[in-house]
N, C-alpha and C. Protein backbone atom coordinates (compact mmCIF):
# COMPACT_ATOMS: atom_id res chain seq x y z
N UNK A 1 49.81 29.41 5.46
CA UNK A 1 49.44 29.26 6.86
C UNK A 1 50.60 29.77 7.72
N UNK A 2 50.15 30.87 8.74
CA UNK A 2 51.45 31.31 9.45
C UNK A 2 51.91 30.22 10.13
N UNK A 3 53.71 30.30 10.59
CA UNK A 3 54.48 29.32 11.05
C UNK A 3 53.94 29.31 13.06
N UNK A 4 52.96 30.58 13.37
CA UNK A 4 52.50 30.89 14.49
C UNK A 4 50.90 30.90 14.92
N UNK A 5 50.35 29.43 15.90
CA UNK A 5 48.53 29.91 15.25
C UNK A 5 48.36 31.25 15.14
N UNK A 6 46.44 31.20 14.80
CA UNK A 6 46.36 32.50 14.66
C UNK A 6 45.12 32.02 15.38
N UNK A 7 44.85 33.03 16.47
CA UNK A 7 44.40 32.79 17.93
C UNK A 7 42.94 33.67 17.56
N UNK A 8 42.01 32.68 17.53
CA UNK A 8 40.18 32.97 17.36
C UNK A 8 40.16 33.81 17.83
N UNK A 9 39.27 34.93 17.06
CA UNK A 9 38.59 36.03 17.40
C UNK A 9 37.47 35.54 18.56
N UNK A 10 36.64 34.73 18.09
CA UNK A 10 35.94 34.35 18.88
C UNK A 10 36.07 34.63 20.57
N UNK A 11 37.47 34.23 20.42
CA UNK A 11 37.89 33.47 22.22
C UNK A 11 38.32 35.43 22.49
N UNK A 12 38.25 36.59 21.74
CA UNK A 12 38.61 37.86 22.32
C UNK A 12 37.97 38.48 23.41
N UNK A 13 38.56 39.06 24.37
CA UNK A 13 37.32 40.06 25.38
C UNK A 13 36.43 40.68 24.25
N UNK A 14 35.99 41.55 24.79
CA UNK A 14 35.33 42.19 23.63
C UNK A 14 35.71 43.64 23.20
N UNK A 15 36.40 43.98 24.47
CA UNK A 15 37.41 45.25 24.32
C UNK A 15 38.18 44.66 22.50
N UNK A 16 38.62 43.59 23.04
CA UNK A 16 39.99 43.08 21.56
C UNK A 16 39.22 42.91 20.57
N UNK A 17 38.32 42.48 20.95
CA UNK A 17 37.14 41.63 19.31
C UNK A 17 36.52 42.99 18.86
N UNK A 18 36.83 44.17 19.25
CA UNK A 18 35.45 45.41 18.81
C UNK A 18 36.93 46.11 17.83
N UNK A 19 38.26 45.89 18.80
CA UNK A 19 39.58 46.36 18.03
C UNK A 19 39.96 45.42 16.83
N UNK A 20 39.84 44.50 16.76
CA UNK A 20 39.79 43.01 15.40
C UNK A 20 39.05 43.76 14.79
N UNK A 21 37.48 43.91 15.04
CA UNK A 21 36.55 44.45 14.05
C UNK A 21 36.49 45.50 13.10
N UNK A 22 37.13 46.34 13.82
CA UNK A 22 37.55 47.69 13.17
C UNK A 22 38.72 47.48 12.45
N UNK A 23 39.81 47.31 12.87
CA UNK A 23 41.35 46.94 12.07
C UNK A 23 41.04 46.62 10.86
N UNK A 24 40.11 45.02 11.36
CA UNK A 24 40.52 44.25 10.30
C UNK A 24 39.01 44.73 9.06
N UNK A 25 38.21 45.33 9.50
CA UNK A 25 36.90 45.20 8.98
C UNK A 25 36.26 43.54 8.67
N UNK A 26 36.07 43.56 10.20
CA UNK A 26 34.93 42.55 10.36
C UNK A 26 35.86 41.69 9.46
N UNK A 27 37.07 41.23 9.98
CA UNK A 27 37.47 39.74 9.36
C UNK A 27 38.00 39.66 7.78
N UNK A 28 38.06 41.04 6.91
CA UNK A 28 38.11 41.13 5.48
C UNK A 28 39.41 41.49 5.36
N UNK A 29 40.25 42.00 6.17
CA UNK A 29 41.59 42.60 5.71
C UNK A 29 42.72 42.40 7.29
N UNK A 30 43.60 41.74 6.83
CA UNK A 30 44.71 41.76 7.71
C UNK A 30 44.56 40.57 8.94
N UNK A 31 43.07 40.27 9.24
CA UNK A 31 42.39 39.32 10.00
C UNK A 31 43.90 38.46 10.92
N UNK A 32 44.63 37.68 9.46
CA UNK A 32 45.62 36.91 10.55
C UNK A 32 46.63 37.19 10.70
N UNK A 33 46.87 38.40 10.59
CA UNK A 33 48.08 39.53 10.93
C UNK A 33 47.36 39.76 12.54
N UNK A 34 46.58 40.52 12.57
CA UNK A 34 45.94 40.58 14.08
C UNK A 34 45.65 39.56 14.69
N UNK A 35 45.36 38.25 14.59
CA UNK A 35 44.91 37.33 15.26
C UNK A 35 46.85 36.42 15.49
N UNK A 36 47.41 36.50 15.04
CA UNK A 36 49.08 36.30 15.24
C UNK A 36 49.45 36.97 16.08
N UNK A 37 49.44 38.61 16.42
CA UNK A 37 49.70 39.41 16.78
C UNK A 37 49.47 39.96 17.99
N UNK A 38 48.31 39.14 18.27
CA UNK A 38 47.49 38.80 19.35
C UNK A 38 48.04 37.91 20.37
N UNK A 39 48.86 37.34 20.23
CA UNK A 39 49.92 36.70 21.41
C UNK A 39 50.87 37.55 21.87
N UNK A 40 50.71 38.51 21.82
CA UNK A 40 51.80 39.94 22.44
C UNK A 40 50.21 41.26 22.44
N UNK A 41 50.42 40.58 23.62
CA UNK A 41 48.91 41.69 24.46
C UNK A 41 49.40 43.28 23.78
N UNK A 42 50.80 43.98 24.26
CA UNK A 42 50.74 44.91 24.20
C UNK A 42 50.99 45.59 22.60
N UNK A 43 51.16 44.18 21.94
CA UNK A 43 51.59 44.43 20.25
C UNK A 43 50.19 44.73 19.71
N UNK A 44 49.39 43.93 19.94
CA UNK A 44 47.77 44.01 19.70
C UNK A 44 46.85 45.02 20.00
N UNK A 45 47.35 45.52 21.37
CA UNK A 45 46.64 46.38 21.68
C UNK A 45 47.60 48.24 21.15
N UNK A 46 48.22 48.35 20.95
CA UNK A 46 48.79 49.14 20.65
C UNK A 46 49.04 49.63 18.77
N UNK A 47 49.72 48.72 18.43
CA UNK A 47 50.07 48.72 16.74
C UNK A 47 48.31 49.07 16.39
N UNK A 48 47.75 48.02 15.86
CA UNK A 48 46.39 48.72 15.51
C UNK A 48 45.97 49.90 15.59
N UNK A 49 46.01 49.87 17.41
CA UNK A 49 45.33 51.27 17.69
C UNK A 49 45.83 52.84 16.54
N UNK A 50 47.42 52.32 17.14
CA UNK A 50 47.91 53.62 16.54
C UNK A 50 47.41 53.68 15.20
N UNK A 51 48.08 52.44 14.02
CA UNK A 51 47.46 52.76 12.98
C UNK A 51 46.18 53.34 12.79
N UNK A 52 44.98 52.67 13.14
CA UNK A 52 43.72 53.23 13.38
C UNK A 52 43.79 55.25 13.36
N UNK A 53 44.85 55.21 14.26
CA UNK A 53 44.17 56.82 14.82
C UNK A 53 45.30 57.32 13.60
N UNK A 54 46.18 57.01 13.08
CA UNK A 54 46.98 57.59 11.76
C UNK A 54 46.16 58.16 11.14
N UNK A 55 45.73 56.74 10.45
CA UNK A 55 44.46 56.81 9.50
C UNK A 55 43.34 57.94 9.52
N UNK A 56 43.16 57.41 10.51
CA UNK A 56 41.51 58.85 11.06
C UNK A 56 42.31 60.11 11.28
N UNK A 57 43.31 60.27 11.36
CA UNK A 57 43.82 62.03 11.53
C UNK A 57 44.03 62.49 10.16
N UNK A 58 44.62 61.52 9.29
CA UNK A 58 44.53 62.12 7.63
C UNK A 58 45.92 62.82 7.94
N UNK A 59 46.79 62.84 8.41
CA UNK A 59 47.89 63.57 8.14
C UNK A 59 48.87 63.82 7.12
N UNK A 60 48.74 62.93 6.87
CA UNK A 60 49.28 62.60 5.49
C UNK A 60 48.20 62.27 4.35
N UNK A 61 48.24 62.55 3.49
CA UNK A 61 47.14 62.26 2.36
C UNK A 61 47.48 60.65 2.30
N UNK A 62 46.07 59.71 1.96
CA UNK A 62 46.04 58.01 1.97
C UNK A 62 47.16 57.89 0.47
N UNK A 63 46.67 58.50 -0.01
CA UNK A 63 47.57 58.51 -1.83
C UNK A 63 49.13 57.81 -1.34
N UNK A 64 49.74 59.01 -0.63
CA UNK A 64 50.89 58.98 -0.42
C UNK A 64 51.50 58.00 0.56
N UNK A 65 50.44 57.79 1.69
CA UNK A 65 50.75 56.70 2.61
C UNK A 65 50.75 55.10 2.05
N UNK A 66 50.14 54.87 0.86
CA UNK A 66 49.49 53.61 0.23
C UNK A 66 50.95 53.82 -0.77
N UNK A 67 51.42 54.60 -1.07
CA UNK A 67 52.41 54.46 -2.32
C UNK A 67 53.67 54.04 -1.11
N UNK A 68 53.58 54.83 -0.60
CA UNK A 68 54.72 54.21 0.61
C UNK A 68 54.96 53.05 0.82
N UNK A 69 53.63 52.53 1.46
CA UNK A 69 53.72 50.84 1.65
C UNK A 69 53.81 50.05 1.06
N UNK A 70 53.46 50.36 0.03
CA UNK A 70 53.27 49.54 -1.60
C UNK A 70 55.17 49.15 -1.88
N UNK A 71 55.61 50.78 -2.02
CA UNK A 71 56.95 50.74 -2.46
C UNK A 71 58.01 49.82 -1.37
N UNK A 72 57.66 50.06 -0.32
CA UNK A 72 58.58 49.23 0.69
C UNK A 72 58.41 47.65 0.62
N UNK A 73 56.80 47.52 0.37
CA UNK A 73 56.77 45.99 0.43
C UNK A 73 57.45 45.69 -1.08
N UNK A 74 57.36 46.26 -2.39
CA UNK A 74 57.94 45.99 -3.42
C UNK A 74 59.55 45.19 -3.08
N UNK A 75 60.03 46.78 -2.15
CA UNK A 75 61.21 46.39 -1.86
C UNK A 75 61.47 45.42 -1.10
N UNK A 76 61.11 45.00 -0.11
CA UNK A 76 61.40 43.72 0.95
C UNK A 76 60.51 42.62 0.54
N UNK A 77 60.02 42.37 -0.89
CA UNK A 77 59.45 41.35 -1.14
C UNK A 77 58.50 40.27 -1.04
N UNK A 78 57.40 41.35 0.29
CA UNK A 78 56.62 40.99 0.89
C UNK A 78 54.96 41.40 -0.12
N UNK A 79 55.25 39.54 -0.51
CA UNK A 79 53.96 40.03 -1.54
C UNK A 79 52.59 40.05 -0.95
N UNK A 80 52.23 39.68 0.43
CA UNK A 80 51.20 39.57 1.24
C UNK A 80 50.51 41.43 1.20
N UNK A 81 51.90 41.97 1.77
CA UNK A 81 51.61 43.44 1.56
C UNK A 81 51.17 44.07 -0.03
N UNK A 82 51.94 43.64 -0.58
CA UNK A 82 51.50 44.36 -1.88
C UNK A 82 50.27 43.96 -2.40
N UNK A 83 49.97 42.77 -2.57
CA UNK A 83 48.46 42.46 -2.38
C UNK A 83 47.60 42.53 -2.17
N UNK A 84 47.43 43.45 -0.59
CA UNK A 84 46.73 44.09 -0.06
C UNK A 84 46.82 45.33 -0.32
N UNK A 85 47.37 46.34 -0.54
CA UNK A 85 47.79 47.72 -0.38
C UNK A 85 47.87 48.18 -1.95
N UNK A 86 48.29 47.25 -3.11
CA UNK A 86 48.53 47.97 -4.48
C UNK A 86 46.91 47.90 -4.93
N UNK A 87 45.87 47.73 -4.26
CA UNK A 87 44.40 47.44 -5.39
C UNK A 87 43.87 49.03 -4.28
N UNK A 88 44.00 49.10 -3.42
CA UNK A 88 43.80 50.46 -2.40
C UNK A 88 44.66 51.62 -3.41
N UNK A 89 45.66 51.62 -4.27
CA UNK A 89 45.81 52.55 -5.00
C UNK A 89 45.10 53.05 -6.15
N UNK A 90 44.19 51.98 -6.53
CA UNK A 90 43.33 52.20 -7.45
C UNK A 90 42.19 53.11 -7.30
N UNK A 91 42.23 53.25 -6.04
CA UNK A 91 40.75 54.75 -5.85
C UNK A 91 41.66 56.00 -5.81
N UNK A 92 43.31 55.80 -5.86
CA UNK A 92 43.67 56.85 -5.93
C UNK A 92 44.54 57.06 -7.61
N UNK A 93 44.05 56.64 -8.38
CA UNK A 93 44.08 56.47 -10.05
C UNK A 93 45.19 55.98 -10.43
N UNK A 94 45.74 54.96 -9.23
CA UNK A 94 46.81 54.24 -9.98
C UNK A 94 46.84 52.91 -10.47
N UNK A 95 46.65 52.28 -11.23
CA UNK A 95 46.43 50.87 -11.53
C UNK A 95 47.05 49.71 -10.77
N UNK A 96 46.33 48.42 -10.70
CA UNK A 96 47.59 47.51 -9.83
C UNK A 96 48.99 47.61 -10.60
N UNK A 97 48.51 47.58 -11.78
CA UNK A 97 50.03 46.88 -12.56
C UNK A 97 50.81 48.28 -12.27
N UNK A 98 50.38 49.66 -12.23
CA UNK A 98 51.07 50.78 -12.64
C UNK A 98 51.60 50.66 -10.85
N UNK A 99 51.31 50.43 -9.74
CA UNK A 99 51.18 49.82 -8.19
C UNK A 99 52.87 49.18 -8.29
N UNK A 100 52.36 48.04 -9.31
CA UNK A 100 53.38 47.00 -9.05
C UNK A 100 55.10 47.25 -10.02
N UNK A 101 54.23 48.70 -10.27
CA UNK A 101 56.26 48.93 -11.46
C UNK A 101 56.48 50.19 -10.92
N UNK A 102 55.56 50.77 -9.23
CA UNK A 102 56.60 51.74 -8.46
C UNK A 102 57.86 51.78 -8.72
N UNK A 103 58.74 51.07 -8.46
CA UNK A 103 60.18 51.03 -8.39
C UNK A 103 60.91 51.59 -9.55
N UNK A 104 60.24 51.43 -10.54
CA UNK A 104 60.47 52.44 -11.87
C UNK A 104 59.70 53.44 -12.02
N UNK A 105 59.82 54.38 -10.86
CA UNK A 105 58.91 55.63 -10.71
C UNK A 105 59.22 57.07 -11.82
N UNK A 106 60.43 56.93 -11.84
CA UNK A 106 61.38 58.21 -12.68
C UNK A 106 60.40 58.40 -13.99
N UNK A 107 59.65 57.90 -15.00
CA UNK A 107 59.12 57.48 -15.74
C UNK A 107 57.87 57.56 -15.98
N UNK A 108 57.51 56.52 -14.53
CA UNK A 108 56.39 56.34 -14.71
C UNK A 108 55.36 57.10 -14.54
N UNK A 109 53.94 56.63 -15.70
CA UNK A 109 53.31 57.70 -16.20
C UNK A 109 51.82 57.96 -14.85
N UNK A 110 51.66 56.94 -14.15
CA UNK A 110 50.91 57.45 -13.26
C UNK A 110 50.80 58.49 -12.18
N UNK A 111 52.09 58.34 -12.15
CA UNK A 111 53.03 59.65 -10.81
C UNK A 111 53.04 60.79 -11.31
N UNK A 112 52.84 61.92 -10.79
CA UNK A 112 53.59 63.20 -10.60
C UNK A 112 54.50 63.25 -9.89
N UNK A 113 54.76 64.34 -9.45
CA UNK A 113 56.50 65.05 -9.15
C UNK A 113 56.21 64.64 -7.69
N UNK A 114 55.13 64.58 -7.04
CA UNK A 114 55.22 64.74 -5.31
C UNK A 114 55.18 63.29 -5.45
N UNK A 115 54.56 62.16 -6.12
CA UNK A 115 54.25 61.10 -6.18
C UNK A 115 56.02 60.24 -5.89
N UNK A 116 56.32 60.90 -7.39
CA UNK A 116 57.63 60.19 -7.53
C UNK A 116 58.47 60.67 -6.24
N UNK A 117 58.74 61.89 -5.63
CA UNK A 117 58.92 61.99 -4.46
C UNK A 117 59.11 61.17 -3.17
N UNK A 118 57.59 61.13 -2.73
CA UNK A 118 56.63 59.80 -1.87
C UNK A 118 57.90 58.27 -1.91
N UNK A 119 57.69 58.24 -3.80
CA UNK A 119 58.24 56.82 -4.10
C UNK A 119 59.89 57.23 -3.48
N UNK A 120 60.60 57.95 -4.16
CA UNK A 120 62.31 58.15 -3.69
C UNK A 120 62.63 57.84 -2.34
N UNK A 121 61.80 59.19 -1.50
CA UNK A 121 62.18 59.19 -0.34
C UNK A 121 61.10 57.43 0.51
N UNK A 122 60.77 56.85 0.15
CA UNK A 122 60.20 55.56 0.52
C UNK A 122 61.57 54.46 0.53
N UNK A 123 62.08 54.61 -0.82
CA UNK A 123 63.06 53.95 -1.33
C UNK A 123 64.50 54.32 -0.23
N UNK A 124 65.16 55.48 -0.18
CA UNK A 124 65.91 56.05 0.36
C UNK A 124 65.59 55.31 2.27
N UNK A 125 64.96 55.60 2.69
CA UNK A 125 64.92 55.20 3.74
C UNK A 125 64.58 54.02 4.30
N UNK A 126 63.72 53.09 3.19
CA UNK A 126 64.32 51.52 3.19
C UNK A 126 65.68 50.99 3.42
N UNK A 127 66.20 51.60 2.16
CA UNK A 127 67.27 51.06 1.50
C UNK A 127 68.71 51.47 2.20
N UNK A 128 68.85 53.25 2.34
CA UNK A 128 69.94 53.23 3.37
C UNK A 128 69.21 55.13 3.76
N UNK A 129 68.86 54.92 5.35
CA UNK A 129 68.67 56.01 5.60
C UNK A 129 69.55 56.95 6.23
N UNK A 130 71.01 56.29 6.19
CA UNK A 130 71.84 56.64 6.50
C UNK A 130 72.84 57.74 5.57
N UNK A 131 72.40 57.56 4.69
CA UNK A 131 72.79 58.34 3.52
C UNK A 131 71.84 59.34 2.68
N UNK A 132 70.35 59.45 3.42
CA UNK A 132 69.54 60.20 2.59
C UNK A 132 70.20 62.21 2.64
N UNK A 133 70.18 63.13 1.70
CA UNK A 133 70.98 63.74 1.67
C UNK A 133 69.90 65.23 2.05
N UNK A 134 70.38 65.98 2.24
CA UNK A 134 69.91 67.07 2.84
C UNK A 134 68.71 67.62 2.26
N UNK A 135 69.54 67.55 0.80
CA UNK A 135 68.35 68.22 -0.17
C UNK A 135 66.89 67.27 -0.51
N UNK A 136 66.81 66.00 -0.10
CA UNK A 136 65.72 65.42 -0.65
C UNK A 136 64.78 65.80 0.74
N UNK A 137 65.43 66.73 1.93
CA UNK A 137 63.81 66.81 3.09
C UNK A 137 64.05 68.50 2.36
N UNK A 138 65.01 68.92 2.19
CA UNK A 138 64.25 70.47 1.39
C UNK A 138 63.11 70.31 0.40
N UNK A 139 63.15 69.49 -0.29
CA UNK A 139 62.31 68.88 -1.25
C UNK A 139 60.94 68.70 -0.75
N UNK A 140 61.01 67.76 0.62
CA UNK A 140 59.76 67.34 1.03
C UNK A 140 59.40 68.05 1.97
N UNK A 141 59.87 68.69 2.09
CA UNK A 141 59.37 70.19 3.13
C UNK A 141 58.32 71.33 1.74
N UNK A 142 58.83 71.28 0.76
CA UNK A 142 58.08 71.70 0.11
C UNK A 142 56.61 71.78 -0.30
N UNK A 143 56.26 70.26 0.11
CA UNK A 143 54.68 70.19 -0.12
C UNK A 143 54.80 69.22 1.37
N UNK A 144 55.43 69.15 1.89
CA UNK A 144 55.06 68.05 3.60
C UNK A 144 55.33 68.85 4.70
N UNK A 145 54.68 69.21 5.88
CA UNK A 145 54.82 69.86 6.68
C UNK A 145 55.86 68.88 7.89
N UNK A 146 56.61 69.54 8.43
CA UNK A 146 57.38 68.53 9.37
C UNK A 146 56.96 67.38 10.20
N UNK A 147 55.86 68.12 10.26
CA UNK A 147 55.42 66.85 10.78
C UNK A 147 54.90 66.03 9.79
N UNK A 148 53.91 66.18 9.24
CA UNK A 148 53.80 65.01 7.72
C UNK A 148 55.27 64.19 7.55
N UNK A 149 56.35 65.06 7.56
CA UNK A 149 57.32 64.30 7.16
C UNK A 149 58.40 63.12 8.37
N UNK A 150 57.56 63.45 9.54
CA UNK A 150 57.75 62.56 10.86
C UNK A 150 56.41 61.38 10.58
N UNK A 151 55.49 61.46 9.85
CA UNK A 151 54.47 60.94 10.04
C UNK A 151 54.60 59.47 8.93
N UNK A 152 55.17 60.20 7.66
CA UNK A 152 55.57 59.52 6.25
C UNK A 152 56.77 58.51 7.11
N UNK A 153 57.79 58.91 7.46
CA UNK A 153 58.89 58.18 7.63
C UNK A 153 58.74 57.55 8.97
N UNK A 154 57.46 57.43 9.52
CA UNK A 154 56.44 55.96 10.46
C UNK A 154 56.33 55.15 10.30
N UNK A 155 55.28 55.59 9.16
CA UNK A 155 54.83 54.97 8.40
C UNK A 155 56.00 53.90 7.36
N UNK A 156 56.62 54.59 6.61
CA UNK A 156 57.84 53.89 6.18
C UNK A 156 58.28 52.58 7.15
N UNK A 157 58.57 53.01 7.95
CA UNK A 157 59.63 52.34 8.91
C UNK A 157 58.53 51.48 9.38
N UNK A 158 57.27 51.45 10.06
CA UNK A 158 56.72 50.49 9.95
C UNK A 158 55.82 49.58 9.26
N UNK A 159 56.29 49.87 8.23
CA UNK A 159 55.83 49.22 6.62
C UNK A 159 56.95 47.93 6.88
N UNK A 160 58.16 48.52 7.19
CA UNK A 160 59.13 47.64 7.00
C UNK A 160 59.14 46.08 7.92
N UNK A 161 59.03 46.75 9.03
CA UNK A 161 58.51 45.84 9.56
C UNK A 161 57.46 45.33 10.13
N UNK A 162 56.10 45.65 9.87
CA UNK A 162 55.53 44.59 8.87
C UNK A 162 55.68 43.60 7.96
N UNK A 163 56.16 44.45 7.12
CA UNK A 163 57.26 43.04 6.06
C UNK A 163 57.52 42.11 6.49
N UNK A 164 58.56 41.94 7.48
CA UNK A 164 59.52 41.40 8.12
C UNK A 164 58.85 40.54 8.89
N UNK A 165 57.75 41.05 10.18
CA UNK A 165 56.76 40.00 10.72
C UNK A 165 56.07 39.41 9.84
N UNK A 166 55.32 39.94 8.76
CA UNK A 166 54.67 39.17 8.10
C UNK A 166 55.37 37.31 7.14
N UNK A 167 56.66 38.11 6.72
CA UNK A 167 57.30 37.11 6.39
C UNK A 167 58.13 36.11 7.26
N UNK A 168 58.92 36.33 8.33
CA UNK A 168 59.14 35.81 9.10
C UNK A 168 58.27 34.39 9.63
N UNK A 169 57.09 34.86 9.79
CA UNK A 169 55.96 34.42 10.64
C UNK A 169 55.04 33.44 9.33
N UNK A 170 55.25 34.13 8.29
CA UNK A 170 54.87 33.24 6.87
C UNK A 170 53.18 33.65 6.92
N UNK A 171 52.90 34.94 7.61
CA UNK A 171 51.82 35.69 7.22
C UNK A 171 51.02 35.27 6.27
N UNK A 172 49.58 35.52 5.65
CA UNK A 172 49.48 35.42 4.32
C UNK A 172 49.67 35.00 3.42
N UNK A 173 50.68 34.15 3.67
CA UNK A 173 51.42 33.11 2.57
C UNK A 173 50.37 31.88 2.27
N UNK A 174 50.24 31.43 0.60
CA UNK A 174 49.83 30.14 0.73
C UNK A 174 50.52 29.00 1.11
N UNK A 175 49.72 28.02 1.87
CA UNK A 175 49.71 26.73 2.64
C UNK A 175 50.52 25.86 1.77
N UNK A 176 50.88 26.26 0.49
CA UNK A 176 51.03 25.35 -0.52
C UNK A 176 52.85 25.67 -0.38
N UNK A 177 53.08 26.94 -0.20
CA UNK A 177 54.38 27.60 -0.75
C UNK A 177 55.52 26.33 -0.17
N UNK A 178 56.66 26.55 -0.52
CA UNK A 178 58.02 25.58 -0.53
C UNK A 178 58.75 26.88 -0.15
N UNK A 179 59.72 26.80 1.15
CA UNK A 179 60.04 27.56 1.52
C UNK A 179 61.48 26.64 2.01
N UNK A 180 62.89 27.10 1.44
CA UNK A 180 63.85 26.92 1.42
C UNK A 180 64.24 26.53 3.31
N UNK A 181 65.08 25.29 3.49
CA UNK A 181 65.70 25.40 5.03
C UNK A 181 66.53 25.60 5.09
């Protein structure tokens, strides 16, 4: 149960409740991420949207955007995200479990070369983007157009925090969990 209500769809204009509907699909995905989120008018009305119109432009292939998020929430430990986002890799032929051992990408047998890529540069700019090195955007210039690669490292970055609200806020979490003071 988040540490913040999560504010009835019901009680939405209908401008907000038609944007809930869509986001979340009719209440099935993300529901009290948006209904939390929803106490910051311009967080609600904005974050969604954009995602929304990401999504519908396809700029990035879903494959690569879903391995992204997957890998960041791996990394920041946000299992709400991975939960949601590693079974969405499965229409793109990656298994949950093969989802959930991203982080050992070098290897692994579900990835190809752009995949493991996706995963590095995901990792890299989590972890310290301060140090990512010249040659890994020669790399992704190779199959990502500049902009794809403004689009990926958005996406990244607001994967992250997501994370961060989600956990913070105790998102998704079960009601049950024991959470250290």
């Amino acid at each position: 149960m988040p540490r913040i209500s999560e504010l009835d769809p019901a009680t939405f204009d209908p401008a907000r409740r038609a944007l809930f509907d869509q986001f979340t699909g009719n209440g099935a995905h993300f529901a009290d991420q948006f209904s939390v989120l929803a106490h910051v008018a311009p967080a609600v009305e904005h974050l969604p949207r954009m995602l929304l119109e990401l999504k519908a432009r396809n700029g990035v292939p879903y494959r690569y955007i879903e391995l992204a998020i997957v890998v960041v929430s791996l990394l920041n430990d946000c299992d709400y995200c991975v939960r949601s986002h590693a079974p969405r890799l499965a229409v793109e032929g990656i298994s949950e479990d093969g989802a959930r051992r991203l982080l050992d990408y070098a290897d692994h047998p579900e990835l190809d070369e752009v995949d493991k890529l996706v995963v590095e540069y995901a990792v890299a700019v989590t972890q310290a983007p301060q140090r990512i090195r010249d040659q890994v955007f020669t790399r992704l210039r190779a199959h990502f157009s500049e902009a794809q690669v403004v689009e990926l490292t958005l996406r990244i970055s607001l994967c992250g925090f997501f994370n961060r609200f989600n956990q913070a806020l105790q998102i998704g979490e079960d009601a049950t969990a024991v959470h250290p003071r």
